[in-house]
PDB file of N, CA and C in Angstrom:
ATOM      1  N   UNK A   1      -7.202  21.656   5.950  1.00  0.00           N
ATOM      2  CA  UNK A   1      -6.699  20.318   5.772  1.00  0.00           C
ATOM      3  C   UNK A   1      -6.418  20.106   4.279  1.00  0.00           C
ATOM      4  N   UNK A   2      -5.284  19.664   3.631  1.00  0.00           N
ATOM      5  CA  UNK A   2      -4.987  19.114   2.829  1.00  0.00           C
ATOM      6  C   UNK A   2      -4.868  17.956   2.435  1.00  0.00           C
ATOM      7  N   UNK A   3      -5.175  17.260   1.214  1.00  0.00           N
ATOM      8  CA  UNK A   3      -5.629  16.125   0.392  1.00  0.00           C
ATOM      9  C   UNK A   3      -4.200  15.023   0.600  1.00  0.00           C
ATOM     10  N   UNK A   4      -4.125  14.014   1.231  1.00  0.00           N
ATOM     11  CA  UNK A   4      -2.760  13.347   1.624  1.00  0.00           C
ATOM     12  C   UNK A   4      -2.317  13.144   0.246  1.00  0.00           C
ATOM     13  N   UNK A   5      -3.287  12.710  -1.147  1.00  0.00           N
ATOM     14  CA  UNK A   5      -2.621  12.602  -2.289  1.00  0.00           C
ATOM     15  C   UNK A   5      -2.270  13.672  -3.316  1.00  0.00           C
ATOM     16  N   UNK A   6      -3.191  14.512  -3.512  1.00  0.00           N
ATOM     17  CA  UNK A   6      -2.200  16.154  -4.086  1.00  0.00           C
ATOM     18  C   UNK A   6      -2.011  17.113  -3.326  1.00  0.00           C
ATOM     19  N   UNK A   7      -2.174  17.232  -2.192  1.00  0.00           N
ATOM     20  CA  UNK A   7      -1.993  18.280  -1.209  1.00  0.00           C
ATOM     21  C   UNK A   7      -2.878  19.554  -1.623  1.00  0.00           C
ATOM     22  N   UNK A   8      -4.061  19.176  -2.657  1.00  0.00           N
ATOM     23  CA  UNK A   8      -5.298  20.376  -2.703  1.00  0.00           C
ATOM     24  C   UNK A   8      -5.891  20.588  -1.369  1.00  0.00           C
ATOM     25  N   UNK A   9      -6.722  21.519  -1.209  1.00  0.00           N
ATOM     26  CA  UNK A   9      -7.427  21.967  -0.113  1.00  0.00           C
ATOM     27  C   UNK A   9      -8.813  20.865  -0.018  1.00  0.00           C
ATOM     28  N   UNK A  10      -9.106  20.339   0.679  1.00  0.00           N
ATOM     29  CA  UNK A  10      -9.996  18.596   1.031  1.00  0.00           C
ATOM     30  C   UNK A  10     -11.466  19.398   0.628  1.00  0.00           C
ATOM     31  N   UNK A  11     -12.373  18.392   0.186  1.00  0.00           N
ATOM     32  CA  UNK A  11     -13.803  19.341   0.299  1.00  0.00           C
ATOM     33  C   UNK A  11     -14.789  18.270   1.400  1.00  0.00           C
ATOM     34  N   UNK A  12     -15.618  18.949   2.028  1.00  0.00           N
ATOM     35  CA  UNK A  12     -16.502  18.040   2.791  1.00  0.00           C
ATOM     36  C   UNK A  12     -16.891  16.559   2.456  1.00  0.00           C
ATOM     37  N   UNK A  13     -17.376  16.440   1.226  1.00  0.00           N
ATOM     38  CA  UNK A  13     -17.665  15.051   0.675  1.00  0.00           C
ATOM     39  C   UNK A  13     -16.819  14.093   0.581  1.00  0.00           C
ATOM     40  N   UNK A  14     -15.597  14.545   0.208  1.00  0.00           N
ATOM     41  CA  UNK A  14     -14.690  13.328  -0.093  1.00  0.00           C
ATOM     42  C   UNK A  14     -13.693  13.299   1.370  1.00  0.00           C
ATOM     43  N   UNK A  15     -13.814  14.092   2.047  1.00  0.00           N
ATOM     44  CA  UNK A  15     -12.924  14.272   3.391  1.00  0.00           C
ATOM     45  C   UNK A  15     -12.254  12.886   4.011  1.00  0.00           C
ATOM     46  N   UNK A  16     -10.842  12.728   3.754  1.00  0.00           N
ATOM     47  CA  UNK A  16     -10.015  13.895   3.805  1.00  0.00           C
ATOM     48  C   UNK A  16      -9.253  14.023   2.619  1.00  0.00           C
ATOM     49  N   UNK A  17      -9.808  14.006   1.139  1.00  0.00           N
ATOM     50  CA  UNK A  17      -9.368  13.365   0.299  1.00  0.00           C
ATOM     51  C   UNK A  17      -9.766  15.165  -0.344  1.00  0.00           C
ATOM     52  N   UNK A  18      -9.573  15.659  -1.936  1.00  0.00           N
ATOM     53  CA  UNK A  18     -10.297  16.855  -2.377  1.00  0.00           C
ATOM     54  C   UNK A  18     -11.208  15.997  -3.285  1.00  0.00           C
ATOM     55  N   UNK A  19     -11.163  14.956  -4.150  1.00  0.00           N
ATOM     56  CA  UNK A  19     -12.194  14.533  -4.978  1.00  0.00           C
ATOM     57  C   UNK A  19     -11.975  13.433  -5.145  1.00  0.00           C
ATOM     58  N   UNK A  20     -13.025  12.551  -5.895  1.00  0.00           N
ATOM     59  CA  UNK A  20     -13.588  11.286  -5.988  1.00  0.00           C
ATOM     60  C   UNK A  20     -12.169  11.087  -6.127  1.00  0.00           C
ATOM     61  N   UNK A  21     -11.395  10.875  -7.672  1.00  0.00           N
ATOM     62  CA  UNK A  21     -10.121  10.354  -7.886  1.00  0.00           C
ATOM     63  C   UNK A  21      -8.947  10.543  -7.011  1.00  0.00           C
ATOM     64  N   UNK A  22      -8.815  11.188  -6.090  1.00  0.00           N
ATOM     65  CA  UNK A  22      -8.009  11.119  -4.876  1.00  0.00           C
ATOM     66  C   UNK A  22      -8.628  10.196  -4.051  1.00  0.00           C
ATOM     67  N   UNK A  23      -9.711   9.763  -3.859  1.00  0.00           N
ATOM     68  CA  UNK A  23     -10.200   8.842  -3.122  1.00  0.00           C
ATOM     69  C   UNK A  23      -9.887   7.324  -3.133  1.00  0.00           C
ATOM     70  N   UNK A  24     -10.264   7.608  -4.733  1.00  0.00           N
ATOM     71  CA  UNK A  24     -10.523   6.579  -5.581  1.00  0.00           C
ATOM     72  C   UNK A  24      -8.713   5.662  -5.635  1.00  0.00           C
ATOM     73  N   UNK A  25      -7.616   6.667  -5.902  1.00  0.00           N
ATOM     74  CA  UNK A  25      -6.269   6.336  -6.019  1.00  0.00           C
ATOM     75  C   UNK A  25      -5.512   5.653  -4.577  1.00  0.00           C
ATOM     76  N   UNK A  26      -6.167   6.705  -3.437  1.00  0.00           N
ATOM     77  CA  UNK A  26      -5.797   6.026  -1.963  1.00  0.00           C
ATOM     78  C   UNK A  26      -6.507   4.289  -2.121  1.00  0.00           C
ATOM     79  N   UNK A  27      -7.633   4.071  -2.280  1.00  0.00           N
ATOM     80  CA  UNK A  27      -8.478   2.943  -2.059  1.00  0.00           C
ATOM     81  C   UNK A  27      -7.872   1.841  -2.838  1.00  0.00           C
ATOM     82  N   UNK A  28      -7.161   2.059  -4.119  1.00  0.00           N
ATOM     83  CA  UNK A  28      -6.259   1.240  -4.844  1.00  0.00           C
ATOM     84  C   UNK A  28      -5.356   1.300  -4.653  1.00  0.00           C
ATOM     85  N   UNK A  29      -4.463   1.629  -3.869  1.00  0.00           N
ATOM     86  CA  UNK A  29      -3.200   1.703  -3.036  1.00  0.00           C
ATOM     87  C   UNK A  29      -3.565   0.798  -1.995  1.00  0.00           C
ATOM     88  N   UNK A  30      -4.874   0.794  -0.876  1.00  0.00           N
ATOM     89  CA  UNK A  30      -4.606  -0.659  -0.029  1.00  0.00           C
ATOM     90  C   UNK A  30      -5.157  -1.799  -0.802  1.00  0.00           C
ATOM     91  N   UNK A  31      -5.934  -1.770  -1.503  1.00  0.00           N
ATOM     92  CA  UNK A  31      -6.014  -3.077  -2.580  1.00  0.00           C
ATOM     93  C   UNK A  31      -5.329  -3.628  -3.548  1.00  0.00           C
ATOM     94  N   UNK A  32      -4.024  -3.049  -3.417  1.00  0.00           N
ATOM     95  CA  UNK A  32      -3.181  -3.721  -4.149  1.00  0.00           C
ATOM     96  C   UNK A  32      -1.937  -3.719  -3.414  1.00  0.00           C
ATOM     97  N   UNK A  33      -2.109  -3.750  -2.054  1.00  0.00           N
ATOM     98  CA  UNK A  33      -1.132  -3.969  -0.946  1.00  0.00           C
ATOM     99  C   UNK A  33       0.211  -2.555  -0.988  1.00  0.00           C
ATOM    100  N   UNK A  34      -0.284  -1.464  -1.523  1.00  0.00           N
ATOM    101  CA  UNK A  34       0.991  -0.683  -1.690  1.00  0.00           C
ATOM    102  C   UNK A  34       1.344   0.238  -0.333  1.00  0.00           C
ATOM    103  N   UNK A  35      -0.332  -0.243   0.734  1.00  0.00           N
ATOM    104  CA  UNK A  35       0.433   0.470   2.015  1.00  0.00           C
ATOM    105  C   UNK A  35       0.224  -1.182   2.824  1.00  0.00           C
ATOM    106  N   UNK A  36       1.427  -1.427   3.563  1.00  0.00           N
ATOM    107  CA  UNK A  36       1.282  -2.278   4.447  1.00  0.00           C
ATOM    108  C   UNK A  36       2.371  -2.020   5.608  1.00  0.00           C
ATOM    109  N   UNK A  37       2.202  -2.871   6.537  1.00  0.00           N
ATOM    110  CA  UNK A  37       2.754  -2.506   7.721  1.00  0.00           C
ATOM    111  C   UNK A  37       4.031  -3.968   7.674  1.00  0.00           C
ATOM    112  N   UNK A  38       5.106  -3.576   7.932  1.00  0.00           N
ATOM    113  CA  UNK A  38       5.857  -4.666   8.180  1.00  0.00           C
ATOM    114  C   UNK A  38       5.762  -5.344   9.382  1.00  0.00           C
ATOM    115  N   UNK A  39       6.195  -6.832   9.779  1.00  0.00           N
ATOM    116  CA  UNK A  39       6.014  -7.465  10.511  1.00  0.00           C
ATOM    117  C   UNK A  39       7.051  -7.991  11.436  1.00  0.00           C
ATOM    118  N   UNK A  40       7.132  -7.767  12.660  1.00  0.00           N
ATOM    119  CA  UNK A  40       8.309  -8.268  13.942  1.00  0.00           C
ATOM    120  C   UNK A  40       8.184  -9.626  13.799  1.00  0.00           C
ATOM    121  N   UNK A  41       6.667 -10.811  13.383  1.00  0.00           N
ATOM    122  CA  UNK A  41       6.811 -11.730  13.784  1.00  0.00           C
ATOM    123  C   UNK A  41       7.958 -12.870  13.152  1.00  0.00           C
ATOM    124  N   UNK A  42       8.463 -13.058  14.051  1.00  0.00           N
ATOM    125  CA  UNK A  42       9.421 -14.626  13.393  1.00  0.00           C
ATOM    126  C   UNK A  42       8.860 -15.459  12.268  1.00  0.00           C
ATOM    127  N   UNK A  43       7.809 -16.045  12.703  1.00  0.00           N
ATOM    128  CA  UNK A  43       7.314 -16.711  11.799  1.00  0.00           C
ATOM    129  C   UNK A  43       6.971 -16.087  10.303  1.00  0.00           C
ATOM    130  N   UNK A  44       6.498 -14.766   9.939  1.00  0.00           N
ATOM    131  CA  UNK A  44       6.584 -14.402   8.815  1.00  0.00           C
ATOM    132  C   UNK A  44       7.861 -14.030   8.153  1.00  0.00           C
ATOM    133  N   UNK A  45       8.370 -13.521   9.182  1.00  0.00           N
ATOM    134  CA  UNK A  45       9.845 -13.627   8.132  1.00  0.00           C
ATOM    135  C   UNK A  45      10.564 -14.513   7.711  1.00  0.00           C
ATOM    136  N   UNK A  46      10.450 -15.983   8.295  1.00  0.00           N
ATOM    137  CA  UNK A  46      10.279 -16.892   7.670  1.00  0.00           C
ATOM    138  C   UNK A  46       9.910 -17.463   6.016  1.00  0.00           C
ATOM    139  N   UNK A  47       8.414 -16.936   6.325  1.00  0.00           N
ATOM    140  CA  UNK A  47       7.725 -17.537   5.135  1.00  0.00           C
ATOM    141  C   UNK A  47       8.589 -16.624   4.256  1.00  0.00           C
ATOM    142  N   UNK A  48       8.348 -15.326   4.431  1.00  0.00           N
ATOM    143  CA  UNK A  48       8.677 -14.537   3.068  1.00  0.00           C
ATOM    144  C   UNK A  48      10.106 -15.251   2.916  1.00  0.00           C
ATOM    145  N   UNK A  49      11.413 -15.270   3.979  1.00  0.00           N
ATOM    146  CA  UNK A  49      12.363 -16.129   3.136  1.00  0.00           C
ATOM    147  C   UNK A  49      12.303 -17.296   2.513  1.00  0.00           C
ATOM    148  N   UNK A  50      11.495 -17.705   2.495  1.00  0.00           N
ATOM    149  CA  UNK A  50      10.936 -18.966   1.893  1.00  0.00           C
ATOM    150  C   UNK A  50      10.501 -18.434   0.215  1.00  0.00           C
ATOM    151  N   UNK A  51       9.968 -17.814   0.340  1.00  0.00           N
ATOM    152  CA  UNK A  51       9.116 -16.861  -0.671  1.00  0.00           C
ATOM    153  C   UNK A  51       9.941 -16.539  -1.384  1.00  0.00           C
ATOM    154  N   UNK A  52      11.043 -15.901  -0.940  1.00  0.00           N
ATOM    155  CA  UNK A  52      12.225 -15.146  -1.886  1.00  0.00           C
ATOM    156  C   UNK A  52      13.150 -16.458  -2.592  1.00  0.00           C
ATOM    157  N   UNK A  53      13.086 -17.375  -1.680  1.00  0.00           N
ATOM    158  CA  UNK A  53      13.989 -18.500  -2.028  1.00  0.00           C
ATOM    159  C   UNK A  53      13.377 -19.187  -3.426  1.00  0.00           C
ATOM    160  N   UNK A  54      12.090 -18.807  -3.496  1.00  0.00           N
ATOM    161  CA  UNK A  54      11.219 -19.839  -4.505  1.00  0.00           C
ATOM    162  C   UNK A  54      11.334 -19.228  -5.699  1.00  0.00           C
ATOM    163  N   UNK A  55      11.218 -17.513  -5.897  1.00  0.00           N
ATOM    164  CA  UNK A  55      11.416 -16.935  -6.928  1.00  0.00           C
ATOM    165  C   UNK A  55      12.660 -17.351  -7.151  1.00  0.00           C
ATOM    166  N   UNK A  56      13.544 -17.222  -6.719  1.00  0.00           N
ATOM    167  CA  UNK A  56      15.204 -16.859  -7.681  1.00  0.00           C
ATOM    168  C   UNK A  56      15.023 -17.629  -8.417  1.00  0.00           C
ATOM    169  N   UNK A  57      15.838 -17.201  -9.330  1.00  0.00           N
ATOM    170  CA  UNK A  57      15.888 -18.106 -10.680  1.00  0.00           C
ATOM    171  C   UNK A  57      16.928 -18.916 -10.607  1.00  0.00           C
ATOM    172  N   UNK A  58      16.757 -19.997 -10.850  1.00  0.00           N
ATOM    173  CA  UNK A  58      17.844 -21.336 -11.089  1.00  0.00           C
ATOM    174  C   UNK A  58      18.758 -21.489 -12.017  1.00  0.00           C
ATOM    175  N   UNK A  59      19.860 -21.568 -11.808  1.00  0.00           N
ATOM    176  CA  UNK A  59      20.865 -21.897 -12.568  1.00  0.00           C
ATOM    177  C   UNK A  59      21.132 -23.366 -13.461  1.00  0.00           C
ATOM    178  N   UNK A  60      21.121 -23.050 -14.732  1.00  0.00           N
ATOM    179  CA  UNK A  60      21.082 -24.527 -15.899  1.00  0.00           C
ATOM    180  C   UNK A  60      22.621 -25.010 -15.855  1.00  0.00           C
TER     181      UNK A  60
END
């Protein structure tokens, strides 16, 4: 088995990861939302157009 983030060979302890900092890099990837699942529901796609609408920047 190989390490999903450098593709080293995994060691028992950190499985399925090869070491702490491969661990450590996956675990800050879902805490800072960089894996998420997109959403079918209506209602969120909504909000986020809402969301996008709020950033743009306004014209003077």
């Amino acid at each position: 088995m190989t390490c999903p983030i450098c593709g080293e060979e995994t060691l028992h302890a950190f499985r399925p990861f090869c070491s702490k900092r491969c661990a450590d890099l996956d675990l800050s990837q879902w805490l800072s939302g960089g894996y998420a699942l997109p959403s079918e529901d209506q209602e969120d796609l909504e909000i986020a157009l809402e969301d996008a609408e709020k950033r743009k920047p306004t014209e003077h």
